[in-house]
C-alpha atoms as a PDB file:
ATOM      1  CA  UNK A   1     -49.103  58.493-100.919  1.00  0.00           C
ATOM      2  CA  UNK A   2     -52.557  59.445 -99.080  1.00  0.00           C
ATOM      3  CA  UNK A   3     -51.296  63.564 -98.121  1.00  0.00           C
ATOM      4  CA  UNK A   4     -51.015  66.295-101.034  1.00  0.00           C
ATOM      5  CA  UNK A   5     -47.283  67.456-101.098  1.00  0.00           C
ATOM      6  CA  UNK A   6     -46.677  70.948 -99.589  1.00  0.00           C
ATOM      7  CA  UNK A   7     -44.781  73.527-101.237  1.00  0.00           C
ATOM      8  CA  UNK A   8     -41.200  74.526 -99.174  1.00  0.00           C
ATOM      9  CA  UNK A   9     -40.985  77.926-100.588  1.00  0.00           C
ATOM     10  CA  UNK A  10     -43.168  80.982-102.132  1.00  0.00           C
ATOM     11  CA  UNK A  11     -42.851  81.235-106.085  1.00  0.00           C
ATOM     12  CA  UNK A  12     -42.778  84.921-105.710  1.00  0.00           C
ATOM     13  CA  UNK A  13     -40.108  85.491-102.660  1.00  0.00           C
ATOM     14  CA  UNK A  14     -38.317  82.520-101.922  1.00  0.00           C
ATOM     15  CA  UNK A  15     -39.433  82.693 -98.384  1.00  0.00           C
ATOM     16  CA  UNK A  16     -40.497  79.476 -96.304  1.00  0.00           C
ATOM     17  CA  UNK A  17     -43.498  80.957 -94.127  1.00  0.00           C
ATOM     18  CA  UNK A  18     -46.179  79.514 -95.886  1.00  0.00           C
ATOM     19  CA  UNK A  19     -49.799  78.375 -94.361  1.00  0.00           C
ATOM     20  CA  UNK A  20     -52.647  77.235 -96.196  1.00  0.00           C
ATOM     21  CA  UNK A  21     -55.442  79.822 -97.538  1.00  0.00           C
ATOM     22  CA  UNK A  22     -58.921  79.346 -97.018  1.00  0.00           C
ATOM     23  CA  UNK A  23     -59.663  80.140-100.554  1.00  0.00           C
ATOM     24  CA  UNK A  24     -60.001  76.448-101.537  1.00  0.00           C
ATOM     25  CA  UNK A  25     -58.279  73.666-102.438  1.00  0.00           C
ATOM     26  CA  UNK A  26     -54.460  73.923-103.039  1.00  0.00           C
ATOM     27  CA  UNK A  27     -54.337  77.701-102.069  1.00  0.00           C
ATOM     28  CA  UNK A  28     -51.490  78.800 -99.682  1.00  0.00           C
ATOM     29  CA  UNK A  29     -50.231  82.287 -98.541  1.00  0.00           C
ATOM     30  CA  UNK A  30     -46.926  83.750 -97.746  1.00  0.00           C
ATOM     31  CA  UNK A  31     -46.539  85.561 -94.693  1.00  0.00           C
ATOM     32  CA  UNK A  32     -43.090  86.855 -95.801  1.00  0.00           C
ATOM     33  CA  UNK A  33     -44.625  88.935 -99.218  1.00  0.00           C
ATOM     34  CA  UNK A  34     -48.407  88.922 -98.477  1.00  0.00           C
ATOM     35  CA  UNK A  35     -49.379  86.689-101.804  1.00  0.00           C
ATOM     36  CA  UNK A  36     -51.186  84.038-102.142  1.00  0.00           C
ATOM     37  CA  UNK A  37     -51.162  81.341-104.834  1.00  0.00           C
ATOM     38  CA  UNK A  38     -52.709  78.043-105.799  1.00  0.00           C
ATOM     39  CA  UNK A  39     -50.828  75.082-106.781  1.00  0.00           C
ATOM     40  CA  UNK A  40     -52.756  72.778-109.324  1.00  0.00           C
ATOM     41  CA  UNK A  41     -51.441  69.091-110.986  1.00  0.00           C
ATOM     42  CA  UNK A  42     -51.658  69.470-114.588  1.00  0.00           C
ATOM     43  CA  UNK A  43     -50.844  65.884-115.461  1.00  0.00           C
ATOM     44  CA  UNK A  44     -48.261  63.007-116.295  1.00  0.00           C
ATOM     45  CA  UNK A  45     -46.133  63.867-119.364  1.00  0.00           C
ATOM     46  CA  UNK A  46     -45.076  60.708-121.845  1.00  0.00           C
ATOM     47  CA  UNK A  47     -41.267  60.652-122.443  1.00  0.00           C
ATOM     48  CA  UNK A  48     -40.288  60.711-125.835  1.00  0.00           C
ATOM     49  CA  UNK A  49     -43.362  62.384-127.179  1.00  0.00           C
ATOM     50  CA  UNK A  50     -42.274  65.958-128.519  1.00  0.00           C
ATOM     51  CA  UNK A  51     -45.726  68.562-129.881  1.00  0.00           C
ATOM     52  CA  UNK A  52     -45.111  70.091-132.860  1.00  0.00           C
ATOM     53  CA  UNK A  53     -46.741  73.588-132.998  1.00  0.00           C
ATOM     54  CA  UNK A  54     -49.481  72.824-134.714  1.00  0.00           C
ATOM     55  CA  UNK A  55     -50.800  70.679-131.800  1.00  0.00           C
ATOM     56  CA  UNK A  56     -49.771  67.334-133.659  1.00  0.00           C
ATOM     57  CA  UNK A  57     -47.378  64.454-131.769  1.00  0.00           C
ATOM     58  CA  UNK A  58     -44.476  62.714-132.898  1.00  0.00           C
ATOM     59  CA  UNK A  59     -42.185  60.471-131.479  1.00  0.00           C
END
């Protein structure tokens, strides 16, 4: 896969009028509710591993 993935629709409205911002990378703006938002990849998650709530693993 050499292209980022697009969103289809605006997190605030639901609307599919979206074009990308010029604020950097990942940025895109909603013509339907005048917002704009970034989408960012936080990372892979391992199945099976569950974080306790003091920060530890466990399987």
């Amino acid at each position: 896969m050499s292209e980022r993935a697009a969103p289809f629709h605006c997190p605030y409205c639901g609307d599919e009028d979206l074009r990308p911002n010029d604020a950097g990378h990942g940025a895109w703006e909603c013509a339907a509710c005048n917002r704009a938002f970034q989408l960012k990849f936080l990372g892979l998650l391992a199945r099976g591993v569950q974080h306790t709530s003091s920060g530890e693993s466990q399987i």
